[in-house]
Protein backbone atom coordinates (compact mmCIF):
# COMPACT_ATOMS: atom_id res chain seq x y z
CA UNK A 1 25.39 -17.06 10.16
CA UNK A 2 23.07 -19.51 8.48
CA UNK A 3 19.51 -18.77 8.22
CA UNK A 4 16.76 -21.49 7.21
CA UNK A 5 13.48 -20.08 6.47
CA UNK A 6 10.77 -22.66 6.78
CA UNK A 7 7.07 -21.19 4.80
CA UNK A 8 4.11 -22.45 6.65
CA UNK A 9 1.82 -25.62 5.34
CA UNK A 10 -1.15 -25.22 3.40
CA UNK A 11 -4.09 -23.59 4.68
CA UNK A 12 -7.64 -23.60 5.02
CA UNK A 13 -8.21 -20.96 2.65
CA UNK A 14 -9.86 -20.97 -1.21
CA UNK A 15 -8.20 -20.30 -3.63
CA UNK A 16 -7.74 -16.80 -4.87
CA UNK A 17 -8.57 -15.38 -1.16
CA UNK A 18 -6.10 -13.06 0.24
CA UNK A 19 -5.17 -13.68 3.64
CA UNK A 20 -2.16 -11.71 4.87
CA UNK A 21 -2.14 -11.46 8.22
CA UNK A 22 -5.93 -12.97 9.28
CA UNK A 23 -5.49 -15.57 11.48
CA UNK A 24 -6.33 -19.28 9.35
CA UNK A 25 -6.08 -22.66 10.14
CA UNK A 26 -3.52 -25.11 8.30
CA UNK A 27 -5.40 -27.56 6.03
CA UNK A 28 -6.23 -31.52 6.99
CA UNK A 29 -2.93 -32.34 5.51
CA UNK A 30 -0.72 -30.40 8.05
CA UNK A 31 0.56 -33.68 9.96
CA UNK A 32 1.61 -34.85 6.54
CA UNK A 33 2.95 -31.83 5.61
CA UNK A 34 5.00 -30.96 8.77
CA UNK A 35 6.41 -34.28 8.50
CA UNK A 36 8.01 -33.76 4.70
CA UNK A 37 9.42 -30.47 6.12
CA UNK A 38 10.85 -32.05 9.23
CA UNK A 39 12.57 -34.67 6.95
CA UNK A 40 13.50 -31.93 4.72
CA UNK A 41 15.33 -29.58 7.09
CA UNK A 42 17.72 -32.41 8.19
CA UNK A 43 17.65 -33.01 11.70
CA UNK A 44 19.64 -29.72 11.45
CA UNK A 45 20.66 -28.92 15.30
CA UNK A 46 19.34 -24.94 15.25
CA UNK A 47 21.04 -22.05 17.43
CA UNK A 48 17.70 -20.57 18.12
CA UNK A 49 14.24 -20.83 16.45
CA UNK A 50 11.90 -17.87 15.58
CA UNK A 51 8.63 -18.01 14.20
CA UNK A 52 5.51 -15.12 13.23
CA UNK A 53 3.04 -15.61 15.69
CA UNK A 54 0.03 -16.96 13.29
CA UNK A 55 -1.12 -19.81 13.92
CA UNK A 56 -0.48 -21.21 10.66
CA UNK A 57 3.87 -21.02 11.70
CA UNK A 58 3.18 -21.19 14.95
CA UNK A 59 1.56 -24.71 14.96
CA UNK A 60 4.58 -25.98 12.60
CA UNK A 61 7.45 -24.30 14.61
CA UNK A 62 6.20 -26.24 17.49
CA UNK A 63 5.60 -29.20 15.60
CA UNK A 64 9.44 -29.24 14.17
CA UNK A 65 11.22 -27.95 17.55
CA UNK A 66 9.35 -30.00 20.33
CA UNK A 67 10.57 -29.38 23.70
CA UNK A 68 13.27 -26.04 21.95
CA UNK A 69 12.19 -22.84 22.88
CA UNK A 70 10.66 -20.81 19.68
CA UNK A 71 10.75 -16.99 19.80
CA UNK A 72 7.55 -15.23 17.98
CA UNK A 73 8.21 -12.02 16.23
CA UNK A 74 5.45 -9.74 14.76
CA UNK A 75 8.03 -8.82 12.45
CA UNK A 76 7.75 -11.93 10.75
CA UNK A 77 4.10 -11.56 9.84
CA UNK A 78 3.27 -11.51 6.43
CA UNK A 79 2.25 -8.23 4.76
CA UNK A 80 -0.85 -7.02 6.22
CA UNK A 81 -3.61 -6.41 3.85
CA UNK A 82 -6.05 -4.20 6.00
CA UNK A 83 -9.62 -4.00 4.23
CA UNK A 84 -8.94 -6.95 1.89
CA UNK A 85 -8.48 -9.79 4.36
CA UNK A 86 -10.21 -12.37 3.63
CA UNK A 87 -11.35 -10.93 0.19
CA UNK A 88 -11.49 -12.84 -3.20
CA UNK A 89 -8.24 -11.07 -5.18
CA UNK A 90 -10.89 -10.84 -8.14
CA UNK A 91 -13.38 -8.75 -5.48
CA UNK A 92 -10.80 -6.71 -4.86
CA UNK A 93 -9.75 -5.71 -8.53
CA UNK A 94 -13.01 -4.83 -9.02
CA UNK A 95 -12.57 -1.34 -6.85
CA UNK A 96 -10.59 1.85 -8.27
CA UNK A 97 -8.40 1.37 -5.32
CA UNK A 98 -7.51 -2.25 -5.98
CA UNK A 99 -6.14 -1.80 -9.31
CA UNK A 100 -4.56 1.26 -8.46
CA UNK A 101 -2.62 -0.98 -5.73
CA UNK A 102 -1.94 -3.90 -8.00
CA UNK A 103 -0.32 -2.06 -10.51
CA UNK A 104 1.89 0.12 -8.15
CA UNK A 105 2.24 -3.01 -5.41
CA UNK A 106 5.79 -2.49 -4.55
CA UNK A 107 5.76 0.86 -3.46
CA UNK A 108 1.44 2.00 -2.71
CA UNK A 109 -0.37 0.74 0.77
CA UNK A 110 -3.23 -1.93 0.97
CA UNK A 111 -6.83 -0.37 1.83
CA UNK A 112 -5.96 0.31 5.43
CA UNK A 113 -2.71 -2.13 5.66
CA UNK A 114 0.42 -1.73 4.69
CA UNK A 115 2.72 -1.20 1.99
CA UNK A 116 5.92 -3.46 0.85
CA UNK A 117 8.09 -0.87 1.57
CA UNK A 118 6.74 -0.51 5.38
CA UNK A 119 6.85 -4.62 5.55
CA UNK A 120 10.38 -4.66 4.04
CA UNK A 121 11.50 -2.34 7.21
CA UNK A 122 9.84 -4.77 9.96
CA UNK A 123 12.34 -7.42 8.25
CA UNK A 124 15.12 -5.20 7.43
CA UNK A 125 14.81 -4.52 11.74
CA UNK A 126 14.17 -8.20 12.59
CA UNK A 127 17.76 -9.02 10.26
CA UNK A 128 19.12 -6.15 12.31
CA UNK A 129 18.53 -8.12 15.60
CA UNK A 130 19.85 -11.31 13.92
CA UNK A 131 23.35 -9.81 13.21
CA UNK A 132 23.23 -8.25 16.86
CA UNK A 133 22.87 -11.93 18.28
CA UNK A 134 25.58 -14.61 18.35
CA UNK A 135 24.28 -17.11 16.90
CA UNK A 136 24.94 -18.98 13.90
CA UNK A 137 22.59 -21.38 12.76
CA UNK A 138 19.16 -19.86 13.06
CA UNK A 139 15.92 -21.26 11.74
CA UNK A 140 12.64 -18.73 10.93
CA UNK A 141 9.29 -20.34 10.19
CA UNK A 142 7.41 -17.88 8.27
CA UNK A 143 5.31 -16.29 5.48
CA UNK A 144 6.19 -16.34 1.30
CA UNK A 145 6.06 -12.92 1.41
CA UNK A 146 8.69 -12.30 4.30
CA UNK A 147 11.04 -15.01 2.55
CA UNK A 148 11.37 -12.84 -0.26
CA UNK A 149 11.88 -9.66 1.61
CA UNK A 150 14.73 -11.98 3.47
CA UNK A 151 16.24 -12.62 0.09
CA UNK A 152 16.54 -9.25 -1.20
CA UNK A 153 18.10 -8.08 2.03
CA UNK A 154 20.46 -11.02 2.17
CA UNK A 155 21.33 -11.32 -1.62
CA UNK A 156 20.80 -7.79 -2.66
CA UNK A 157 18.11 -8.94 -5.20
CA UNK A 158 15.49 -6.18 -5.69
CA UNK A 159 12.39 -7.49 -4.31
CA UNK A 160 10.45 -6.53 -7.46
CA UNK A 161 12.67 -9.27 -9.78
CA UNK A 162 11.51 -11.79 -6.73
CA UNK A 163 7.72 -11.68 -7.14
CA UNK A 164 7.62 -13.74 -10.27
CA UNK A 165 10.55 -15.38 -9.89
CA UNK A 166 11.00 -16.83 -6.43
CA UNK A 167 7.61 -18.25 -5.41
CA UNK A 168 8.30 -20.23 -2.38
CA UNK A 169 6.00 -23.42 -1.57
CA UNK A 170 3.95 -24.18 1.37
CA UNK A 171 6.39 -26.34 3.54
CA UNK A 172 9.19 -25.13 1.68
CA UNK A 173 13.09 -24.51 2.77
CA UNK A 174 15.10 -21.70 1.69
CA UNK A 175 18.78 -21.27 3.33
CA UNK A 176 20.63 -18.28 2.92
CA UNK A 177 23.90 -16.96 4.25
CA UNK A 178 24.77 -13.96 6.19
């Protein structure tokens, strides 16, 4: 089975605001964008297309696929950062429970979100479902954060050598096997 995961275009977000899950627009440059990635993924003929719901995946999946169905997963969302949404990172360092969280990331919860561990099962289930299906060339449109999940599970990586080595881009391709 081939996989192609596809992270969203740039958003309408500053700098240094973390966004998880909330909801944002793409930036003015999306058309732009969305047209690199569609020359960048080939003309590849996909199996079956699945996307997270945000509107920031959601508006590309349906940009690259017109006319293809494209199945959205909540699984696919990116790690959901309760409380901080929409907070400057440097706002929330400033609280005990902030640093406590950035320096035990990989394992602690988010202010009222969720942990890595707790995201890494949504994906670990959605990869479940993919190997349950028959298909073989699959294309995801998703978040940085779920790409790297996807690589640990597929290359037996531990996520935690992934976070400051395999960054992916906005608009960027990664394929893996399974």
């Amino acid at each position: 089975m081939k996989i192609t995961a596809i992270r969203h275009t740039s958003v309408e977000v500053l700098p240094g605001i973390c966004y998880g899950q909330s909801d944002v627009t793409t930036k003015s440059s999306f058309n732009k964008e969305s047209e690199t990635v569609s020359r960048n993924i080939n003309g590849n003929l996909f199996d079956v297309v699945y996307s997270s719901p945000l509107t920031r995946c959601r508006k590309l999946a349906e940009r690259l696929f017109p006319g293809k169905p494209v199945f959205f997963d909540e699984r696919l969302k990116e790690l959901n950062f309760g409380d901080w949404e929409l907070k400057s990172w440097d706002e929330i360092y400033a609280t005990n429970e902030g640093q406590t969280w950035m320096d035990n990331y990989q394992v602690l919860p988010t202010l009222n979100g969720e942990s890595y561990p707790e995201m890494e099962g949504r994906v670990r289930d959605f990869v479940q479902t993919l190997k349950q299906r028959n298909s073989e060339n699959i294309a995801i449109v998703t978040h940085a954060g779920v790409i790297r999940i996807l690589k640990s599970i597929i290359t037996g990586t531990p996520v935690s050598e992934l976070f400051d080595s395999f960054k992916p881009d906005y608009g960027s391709i990664t394929k893996f096997e399974l």
